[in-house]
N, C-alpha and C. Protein backbone atom coordinates (compact mmCIF):
# COMPACT_ATOMS: atom_id res chain seq x y z
N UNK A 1 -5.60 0.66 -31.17
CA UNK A 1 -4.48 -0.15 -30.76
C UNK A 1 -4.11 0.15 -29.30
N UNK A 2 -3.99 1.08 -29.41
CA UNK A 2 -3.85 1.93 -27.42
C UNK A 2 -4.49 1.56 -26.36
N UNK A 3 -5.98 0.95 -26.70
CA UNK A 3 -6.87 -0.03 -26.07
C UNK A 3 -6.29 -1.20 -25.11
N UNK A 4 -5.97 -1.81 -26.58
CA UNK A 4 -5.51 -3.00 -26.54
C UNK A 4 -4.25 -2.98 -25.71
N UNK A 5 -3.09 -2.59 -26.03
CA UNK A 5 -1.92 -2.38 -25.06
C UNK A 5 -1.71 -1.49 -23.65
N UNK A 6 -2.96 -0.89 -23.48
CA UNK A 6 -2.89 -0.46 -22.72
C UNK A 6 -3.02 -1.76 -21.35
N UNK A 7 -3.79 -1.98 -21.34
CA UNK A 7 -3.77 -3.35 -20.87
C UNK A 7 -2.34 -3.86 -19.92
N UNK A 8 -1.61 -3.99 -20.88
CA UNK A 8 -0.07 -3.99 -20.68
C UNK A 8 0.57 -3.22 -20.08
N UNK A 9 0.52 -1.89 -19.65
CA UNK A 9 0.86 -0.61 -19.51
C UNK A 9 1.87 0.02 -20.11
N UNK A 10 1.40 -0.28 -22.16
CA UNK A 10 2.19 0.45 -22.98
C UNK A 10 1.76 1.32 -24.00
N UNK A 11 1.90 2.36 -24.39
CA UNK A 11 1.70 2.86 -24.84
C UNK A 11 1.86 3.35 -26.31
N UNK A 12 1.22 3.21 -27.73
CA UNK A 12 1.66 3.19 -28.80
C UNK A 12 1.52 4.31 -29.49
N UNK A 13 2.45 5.17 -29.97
CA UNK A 13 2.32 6.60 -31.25
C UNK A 13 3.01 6.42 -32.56
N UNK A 14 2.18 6.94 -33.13
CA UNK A 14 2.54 7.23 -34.56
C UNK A 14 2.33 8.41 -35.15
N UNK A 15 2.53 8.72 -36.23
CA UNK A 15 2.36 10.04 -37.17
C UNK A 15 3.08 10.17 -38.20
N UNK A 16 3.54 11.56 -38.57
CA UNK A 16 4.13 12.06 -39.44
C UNK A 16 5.30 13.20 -38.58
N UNK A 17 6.34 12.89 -38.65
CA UNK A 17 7.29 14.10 -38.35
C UNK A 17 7.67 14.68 -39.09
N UNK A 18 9.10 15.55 -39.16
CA UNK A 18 9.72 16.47 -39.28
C UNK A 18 9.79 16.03 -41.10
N UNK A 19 9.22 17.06 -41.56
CA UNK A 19 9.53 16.80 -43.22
C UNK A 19 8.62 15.48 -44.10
N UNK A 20 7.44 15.19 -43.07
CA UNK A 20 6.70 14.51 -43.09
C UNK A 20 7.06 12.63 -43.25
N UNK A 21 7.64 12.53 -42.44
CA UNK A 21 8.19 11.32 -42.51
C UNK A 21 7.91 10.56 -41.52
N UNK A 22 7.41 9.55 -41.76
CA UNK A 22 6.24 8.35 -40.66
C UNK A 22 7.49 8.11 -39.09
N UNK A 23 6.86 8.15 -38.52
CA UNK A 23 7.61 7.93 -36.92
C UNK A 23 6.59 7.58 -36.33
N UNK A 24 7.40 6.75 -35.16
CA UNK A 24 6.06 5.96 -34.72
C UNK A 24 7.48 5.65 -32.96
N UNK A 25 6.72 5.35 -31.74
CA UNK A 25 7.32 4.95 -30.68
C UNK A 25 6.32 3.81 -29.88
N UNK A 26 7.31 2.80 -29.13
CA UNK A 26 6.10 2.04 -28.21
C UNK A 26 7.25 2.31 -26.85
N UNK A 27 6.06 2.41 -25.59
CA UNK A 27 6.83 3.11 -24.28
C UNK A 27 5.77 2.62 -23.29
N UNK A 28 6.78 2.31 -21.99
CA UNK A 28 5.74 1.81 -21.20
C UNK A 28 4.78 3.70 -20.61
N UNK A 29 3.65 2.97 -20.35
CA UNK A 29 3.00 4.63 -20.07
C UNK A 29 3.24 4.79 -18.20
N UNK A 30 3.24 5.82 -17.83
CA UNK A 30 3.58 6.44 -16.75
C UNK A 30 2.14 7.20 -16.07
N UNK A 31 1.01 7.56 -16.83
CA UNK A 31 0.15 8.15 -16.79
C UNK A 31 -0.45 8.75 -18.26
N UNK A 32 -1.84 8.87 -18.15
CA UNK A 32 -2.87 9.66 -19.38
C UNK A 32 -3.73 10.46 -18.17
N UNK A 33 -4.28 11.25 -18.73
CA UNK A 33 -4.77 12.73 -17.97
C UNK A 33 -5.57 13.26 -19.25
N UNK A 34 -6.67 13.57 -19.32
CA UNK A 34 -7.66 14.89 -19.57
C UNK A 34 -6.93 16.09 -19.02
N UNK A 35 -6.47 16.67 -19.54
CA UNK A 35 -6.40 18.17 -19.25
C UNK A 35 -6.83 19.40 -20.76
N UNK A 36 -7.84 20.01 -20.45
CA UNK A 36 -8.53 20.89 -21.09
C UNK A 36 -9.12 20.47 -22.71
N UNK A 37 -9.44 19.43 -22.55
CA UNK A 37 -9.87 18.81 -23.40
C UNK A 37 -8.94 17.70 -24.39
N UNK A 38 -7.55 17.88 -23.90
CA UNK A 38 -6.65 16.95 -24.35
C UNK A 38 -6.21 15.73 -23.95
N UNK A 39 -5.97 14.35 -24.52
CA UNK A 39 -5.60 13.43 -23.77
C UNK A 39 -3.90 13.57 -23.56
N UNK A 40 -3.58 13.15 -22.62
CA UNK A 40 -2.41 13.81 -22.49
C UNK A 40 -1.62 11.98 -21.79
N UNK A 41 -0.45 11.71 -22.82
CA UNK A 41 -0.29 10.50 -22.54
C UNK A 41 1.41 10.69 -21.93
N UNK A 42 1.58 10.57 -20.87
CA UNK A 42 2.90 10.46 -20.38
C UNK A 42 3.95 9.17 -20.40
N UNK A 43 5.04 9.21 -21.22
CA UNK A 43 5.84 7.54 -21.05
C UNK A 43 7.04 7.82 -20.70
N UNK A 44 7.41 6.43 -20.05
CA UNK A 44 8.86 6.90 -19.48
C UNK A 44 9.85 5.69 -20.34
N UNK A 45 9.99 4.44 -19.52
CA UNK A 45 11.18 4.04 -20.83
C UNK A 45 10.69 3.69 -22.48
N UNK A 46 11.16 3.95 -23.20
CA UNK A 46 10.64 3.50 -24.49
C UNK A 46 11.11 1.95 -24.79
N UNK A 47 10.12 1.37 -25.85
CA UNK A 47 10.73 -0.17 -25.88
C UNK A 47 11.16 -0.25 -27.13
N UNK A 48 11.05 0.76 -28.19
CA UNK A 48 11.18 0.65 -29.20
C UNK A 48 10.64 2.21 -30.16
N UNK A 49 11.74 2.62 -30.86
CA UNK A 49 11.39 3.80 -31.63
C UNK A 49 12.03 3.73 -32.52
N UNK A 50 12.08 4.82 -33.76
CA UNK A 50 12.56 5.23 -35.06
C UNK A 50 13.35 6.30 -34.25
N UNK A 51 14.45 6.63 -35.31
CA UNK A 51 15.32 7.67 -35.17
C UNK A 51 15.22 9.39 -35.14
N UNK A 52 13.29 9.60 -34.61
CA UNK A 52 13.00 10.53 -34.75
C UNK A 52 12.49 10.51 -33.41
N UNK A 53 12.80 11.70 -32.23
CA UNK A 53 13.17 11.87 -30.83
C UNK A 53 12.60 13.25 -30.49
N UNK A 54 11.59 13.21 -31.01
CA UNK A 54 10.78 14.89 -30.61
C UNK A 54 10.42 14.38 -28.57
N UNK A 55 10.39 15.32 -28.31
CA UNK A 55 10.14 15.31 -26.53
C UNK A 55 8.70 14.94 -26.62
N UNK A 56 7.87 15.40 -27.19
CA UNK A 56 6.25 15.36 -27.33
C UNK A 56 5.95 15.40 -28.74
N UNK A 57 4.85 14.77 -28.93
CA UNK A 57 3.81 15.09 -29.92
C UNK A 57 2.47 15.15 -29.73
N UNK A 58 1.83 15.63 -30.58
CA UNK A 58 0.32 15.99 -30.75
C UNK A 58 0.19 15.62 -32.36
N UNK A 59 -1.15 14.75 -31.92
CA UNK A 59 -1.94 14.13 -32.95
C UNK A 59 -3.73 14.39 -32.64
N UNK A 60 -4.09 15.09 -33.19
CA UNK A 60 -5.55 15.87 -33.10
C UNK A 60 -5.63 16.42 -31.62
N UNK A 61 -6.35 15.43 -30.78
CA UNK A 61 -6.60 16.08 -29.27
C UNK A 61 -5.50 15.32 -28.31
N UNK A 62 -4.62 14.67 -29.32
CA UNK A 62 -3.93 13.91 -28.11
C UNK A 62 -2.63 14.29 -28.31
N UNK A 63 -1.58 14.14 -27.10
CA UNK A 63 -1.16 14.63 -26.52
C UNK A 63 0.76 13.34 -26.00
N UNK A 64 1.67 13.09 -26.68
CA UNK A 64 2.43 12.29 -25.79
C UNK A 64 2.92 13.06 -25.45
N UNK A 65 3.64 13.07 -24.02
CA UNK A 65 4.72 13.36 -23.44
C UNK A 65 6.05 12.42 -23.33
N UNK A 66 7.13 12.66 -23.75
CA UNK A 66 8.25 11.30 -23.99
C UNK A 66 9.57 11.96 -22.85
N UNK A 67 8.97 11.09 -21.49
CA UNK A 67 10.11 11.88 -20.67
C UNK A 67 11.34 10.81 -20.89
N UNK A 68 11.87 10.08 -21.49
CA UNK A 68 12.93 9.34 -21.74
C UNK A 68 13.89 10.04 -22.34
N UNK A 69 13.14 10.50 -23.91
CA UNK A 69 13.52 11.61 -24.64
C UNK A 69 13.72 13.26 -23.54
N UNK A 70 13.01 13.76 -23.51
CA UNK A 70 13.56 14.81 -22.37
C UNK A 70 14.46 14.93 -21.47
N UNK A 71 14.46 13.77 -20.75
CA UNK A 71 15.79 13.58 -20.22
C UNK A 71 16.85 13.41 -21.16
N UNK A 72 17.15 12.68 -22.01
CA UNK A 72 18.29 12.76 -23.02
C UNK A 72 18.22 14.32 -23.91
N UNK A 73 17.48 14.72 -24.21
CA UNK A 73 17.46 15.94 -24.50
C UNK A 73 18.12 17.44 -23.51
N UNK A 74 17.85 16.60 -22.38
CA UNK A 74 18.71 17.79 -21.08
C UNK A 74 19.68 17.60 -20.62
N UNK A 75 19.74 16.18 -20.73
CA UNK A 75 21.21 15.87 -19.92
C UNK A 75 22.31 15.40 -20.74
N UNK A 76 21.87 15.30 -22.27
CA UNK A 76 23.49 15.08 -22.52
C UNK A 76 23.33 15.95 -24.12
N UNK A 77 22.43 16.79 -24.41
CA UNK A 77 22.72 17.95 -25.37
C UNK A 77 23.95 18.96 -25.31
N UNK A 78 24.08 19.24 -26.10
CA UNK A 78 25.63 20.50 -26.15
C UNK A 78 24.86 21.53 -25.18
N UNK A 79 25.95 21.72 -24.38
CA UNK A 79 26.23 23.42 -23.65
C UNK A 79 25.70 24.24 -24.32
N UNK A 80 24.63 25.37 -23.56
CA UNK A 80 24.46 26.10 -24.20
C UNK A 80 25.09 27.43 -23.87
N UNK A 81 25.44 28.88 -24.45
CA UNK A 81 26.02 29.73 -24.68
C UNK A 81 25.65 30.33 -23.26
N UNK A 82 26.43 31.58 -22.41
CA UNK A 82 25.90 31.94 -21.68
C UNK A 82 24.88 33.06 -21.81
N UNK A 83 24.45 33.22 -23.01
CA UNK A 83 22.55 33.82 -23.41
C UNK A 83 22.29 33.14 -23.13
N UNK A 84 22.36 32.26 -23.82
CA UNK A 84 21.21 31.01 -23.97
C UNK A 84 21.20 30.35 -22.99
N UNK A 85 21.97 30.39 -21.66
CA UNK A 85 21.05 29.93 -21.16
C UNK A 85 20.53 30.53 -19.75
N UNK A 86 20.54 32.07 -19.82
CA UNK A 86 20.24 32.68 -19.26
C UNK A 86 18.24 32.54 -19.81
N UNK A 87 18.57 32.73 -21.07
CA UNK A 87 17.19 32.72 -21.62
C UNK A 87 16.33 31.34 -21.23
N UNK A 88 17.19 30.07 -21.35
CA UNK A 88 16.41 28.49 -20.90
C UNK A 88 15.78 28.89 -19.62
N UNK A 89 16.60 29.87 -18.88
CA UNK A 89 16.45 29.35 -17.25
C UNK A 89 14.77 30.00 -16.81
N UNK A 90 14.73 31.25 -17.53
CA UNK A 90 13.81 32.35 -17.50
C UNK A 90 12.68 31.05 -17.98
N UNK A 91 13.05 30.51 -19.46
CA UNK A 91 11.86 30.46 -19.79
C UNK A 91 11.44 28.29 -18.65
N UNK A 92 12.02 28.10 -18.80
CA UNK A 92 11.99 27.04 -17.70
C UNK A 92 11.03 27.60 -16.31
N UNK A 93 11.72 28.36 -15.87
CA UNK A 93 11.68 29.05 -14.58
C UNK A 93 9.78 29.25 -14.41
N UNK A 94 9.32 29.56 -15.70
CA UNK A 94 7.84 29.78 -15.96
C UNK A 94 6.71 28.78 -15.99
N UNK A 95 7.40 27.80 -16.07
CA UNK A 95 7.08 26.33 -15.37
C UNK A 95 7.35 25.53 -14.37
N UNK A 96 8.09 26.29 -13.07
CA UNK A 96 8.44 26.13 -12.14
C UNK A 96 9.86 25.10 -12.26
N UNK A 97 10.15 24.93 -13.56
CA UNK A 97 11.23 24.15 -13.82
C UNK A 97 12.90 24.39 -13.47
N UNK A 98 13.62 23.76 -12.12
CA UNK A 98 14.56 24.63 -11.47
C UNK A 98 16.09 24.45 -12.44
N UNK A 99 17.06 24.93 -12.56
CA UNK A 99 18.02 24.63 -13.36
C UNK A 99 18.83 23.75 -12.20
N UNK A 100 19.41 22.61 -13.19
CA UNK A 100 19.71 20.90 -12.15
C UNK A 100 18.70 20.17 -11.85
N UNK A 101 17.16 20.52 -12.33
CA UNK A 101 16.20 19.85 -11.61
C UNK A 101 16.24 18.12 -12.39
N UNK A 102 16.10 17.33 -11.77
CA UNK A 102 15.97 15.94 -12.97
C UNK A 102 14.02 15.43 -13.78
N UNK A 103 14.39 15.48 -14.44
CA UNK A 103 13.41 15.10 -15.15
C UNK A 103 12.29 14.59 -14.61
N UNK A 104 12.71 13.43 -13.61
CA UNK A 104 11.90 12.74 -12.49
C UNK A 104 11.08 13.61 -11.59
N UNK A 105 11.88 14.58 -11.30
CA UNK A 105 11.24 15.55 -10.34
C UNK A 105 9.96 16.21 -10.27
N UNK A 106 9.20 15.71 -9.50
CA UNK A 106 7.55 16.83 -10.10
C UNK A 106 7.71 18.14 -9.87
N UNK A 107 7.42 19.03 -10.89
CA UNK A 107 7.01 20.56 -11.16
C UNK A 107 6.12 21.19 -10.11
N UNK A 108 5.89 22.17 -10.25
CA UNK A 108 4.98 22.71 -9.93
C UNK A 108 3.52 23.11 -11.10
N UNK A 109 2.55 23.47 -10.31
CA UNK A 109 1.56 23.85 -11.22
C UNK A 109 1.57 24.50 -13.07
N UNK A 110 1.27 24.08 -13.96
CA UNK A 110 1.46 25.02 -15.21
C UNK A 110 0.82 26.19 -14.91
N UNK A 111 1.46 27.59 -15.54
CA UNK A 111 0.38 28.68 -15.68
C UNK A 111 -0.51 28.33 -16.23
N UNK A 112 -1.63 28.88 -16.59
CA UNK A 112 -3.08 28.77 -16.90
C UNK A 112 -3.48 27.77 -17.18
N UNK A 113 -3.35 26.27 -16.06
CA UNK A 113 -3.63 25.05 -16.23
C UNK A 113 -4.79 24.85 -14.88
N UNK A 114 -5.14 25.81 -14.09
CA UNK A 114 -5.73 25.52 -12.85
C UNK A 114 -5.42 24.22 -12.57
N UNK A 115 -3.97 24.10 -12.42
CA UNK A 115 -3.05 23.16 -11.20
C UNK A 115 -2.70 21.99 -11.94
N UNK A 116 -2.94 22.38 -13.23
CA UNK A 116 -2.41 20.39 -14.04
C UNK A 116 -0.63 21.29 -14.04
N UNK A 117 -0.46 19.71 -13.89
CA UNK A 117 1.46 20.02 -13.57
C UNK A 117 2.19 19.41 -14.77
N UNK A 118 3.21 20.11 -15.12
CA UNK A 118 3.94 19.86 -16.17
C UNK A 118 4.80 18.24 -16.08
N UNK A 119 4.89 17.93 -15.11
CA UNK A 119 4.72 15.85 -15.15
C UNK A 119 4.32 15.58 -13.90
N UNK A 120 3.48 14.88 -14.68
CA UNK A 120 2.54 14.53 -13.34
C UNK A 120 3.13 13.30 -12.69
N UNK A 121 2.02 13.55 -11.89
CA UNK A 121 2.39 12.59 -10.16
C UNK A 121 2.82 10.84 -11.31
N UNK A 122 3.90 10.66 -10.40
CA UNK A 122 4.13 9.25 -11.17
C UNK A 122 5.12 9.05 -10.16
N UNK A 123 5.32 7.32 -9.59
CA UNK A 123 6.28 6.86 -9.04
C UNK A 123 7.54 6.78 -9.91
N UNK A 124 8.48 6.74 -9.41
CA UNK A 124 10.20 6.75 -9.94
C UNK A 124 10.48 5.75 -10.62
N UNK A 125 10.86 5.51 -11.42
CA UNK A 125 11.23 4.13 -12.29
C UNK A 125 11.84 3.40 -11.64
């Protein structure tokens, strides 16, 4: 199906989530990438989803990234404690990920990715 819409520049997932329950998203795509043997599918607005909002999934070798979801996941989740988010910043920080950074923003290199970046090169919506 991904073939076919790709075409379009959209992107289609499905599976099984949380408690095994069918979820499925369609999103325009932003970029796909090979990195280490994975297809790695990046989308930015979604056009249509189920009420199940994971940031990413993996389905055998493949790979979405859902930066729509991520951004709503960072910017309007509850406060976190001041551990917690001493601990986000550390573990963020390990992905070159800055605290205030926006979603949009390109990263720097992943560790042990020889230079694939945690969102890749993509123009701004």
């Amino acid at each position: 199906m991904n073939q076919v819409l790709r075409t379009e520049g959209i992107v289609y997932g499905a599976g099984y989530g949380m408690y095994l329950k069918p979820t499925f998203f369609l999103a325009r795509s932003l970029s796909t990438e090979t990195i280490e043997g994975h297809i790695v599918h990046t989308t930015d607005h979604e056009l249509v989803r189920d009420l199940f909002t994971a940031p990413a999934m993996l389905q055998g070798t493949t790979i979405y990234l859902r930066r729509e979801v991520i951004r709503r996941c960072c910017g309007t989740g509850s406060a976190p404690q001041a551990g917690q988010r001493v601990a986000l910043e550390d573990a963020f920080a390990t992905f070159g990920i800055r605290p205030g950074q926006a979603a949009d923003e390109r990263a720097g290199p992943c560790p042990g990715t020889d230079g694939a970046r945690l969102l890749p090169d993509a123009p701004p919506p």
